[in-house]
C-alpha atoms as a PDB file:
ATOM      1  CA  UNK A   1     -24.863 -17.488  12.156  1.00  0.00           C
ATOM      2  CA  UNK A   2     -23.661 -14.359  12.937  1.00  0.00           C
ATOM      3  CA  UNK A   3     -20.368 -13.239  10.800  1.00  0.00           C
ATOM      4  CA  UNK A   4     -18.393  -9.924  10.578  1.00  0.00           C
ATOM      5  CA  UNK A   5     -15.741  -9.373   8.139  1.00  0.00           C
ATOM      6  CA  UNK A   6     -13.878  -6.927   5.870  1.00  0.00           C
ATOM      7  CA  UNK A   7     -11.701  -5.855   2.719  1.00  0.00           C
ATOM      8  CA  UNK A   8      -8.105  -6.456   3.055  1.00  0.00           C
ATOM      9  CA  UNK A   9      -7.033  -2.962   2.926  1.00  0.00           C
ATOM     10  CA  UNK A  10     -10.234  -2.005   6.300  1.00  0.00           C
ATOM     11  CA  UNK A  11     -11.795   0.433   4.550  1.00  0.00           C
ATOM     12  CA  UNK A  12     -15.288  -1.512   4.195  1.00  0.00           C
ATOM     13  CA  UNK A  13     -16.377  -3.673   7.520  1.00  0.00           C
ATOM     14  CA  UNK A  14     -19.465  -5.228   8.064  1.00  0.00           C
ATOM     15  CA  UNK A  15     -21.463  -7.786  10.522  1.00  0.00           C
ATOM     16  CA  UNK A  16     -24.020  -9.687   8.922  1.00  0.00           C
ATOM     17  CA  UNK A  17     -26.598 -12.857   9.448  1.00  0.00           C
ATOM     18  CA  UNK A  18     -25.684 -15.587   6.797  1.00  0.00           C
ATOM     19  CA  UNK A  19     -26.974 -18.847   6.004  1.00  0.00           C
ATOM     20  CA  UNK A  20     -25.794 -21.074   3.367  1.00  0.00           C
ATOM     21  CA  UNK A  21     -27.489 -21.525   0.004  1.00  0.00           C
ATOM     22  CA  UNK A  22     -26.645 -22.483  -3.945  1.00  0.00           C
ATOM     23  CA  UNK A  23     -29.169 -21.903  -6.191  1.00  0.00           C
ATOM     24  CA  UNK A  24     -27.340 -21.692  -9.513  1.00  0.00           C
ATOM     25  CA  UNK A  25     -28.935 -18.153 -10.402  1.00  0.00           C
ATOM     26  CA  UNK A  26     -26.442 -15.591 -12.075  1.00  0.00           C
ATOM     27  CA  UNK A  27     -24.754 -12.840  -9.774  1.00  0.00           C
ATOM     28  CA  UNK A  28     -23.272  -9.601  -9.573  1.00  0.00           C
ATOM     29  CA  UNK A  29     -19.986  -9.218  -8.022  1.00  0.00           C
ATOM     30  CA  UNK A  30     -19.138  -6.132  -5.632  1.00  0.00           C
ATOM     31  CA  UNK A  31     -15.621  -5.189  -4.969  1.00  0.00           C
ATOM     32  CA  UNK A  32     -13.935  -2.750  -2.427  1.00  0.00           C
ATOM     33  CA  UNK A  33     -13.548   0.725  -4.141  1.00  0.00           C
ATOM     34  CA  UNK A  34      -9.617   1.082  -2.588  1.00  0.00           C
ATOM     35  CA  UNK A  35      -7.952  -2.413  -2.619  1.00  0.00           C
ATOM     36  CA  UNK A  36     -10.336  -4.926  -4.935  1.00  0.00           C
ATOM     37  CA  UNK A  37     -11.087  -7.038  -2.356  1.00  0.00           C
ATOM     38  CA  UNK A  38     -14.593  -9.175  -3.602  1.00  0.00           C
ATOM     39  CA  UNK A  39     -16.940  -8.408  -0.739  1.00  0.00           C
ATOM     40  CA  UNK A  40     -20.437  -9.404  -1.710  1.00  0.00           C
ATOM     41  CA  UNK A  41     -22.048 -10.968  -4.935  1.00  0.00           C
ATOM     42  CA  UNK A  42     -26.638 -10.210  -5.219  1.00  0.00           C
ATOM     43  CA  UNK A  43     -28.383 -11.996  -7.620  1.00  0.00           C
ATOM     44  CA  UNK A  44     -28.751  -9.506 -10.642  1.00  0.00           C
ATOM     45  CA  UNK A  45     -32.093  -8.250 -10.718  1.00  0.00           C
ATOM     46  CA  UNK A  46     -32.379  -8.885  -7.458  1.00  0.00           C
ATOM     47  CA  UNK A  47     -30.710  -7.061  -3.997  1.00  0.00           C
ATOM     48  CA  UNK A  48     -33.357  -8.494  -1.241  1.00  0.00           C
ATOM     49  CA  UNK A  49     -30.399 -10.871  -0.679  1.00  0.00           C
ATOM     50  CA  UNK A  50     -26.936 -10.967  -1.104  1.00  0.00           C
ATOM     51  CA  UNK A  51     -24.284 -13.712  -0.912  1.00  0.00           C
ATOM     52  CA  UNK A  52     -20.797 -12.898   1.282  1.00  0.00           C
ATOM     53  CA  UNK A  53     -17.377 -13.719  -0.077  1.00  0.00           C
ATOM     54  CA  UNK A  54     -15.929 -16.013   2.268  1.00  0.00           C
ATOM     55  CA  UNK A  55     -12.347 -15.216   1.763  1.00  0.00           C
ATOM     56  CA  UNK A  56     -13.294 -11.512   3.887  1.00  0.00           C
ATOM     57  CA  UNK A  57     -15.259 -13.013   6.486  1.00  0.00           C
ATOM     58  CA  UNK A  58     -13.490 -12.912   9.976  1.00  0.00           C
ATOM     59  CA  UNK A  59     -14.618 -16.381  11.316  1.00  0.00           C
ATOM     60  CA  UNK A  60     -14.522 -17.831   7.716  1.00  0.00           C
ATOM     61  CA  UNK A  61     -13.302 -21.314   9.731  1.00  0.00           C
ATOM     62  CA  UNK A  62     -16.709 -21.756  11.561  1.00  0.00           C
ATOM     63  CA  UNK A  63     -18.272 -22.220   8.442  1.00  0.00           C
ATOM     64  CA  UNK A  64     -18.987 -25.677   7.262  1.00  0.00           C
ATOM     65  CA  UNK A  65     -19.159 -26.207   3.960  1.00  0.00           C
ATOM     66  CA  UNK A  66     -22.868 -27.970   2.657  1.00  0.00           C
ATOM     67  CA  UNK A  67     -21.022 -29.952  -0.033  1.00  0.00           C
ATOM     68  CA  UNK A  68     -17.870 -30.671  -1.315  1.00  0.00           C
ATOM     69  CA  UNK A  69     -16.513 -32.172  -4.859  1.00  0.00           C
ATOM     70  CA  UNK A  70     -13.656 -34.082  -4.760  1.00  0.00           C
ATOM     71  CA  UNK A  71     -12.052 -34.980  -8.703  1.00  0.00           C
ATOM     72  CA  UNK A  72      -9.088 -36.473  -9.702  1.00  0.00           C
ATOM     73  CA  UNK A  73      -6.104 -34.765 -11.795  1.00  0.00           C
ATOM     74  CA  UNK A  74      -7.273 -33.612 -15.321  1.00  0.00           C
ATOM     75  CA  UNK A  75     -10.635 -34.591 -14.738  1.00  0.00           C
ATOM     76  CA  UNK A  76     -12.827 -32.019 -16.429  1.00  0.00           C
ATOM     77  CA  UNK A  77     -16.339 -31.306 -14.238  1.00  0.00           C
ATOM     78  CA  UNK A  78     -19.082 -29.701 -16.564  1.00  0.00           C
ATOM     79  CA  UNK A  79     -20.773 -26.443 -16.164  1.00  0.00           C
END
């Protein structure tokens, strides 16, 4: 799927293919320069692929979700 997105504050825009994957491996977090805004997280040691932050993608609705975890109140869920 085909997304494009941005920081809050527009200074940083992309368009980008994604697909949706959770491998568990540690990442790096990148972050607009001028407002903070998390853009993009790579897996460290690694920058053939990078993971977008969904809360700057335009279309962020058209993406469905692979799983979801539901818990009750106070319930603790392990790392």
């Amino acid at each position: 799927m085909k997304v494009q997105g941005s920081c809050h504050c527009g200074n940083v825009r992309y368009e980008a293919e994604v697909e949706t994957a959770d491998s568990g491996a540690k990442r790096a977090q990148v972050f607009c320069a001028n407002c903070g805004s998390p853009l993009y997280t790579h897996g460290v040691g690694n920058t053939e692929t990078y993971g977008l932050r969904v809360g700057c993608i335009e279309s962020a609705s058209a993406i469905e979700p692979a799983s979801t975890t539901q818990t009750l109140p106070g319930t603790l869920i392990p790392c």
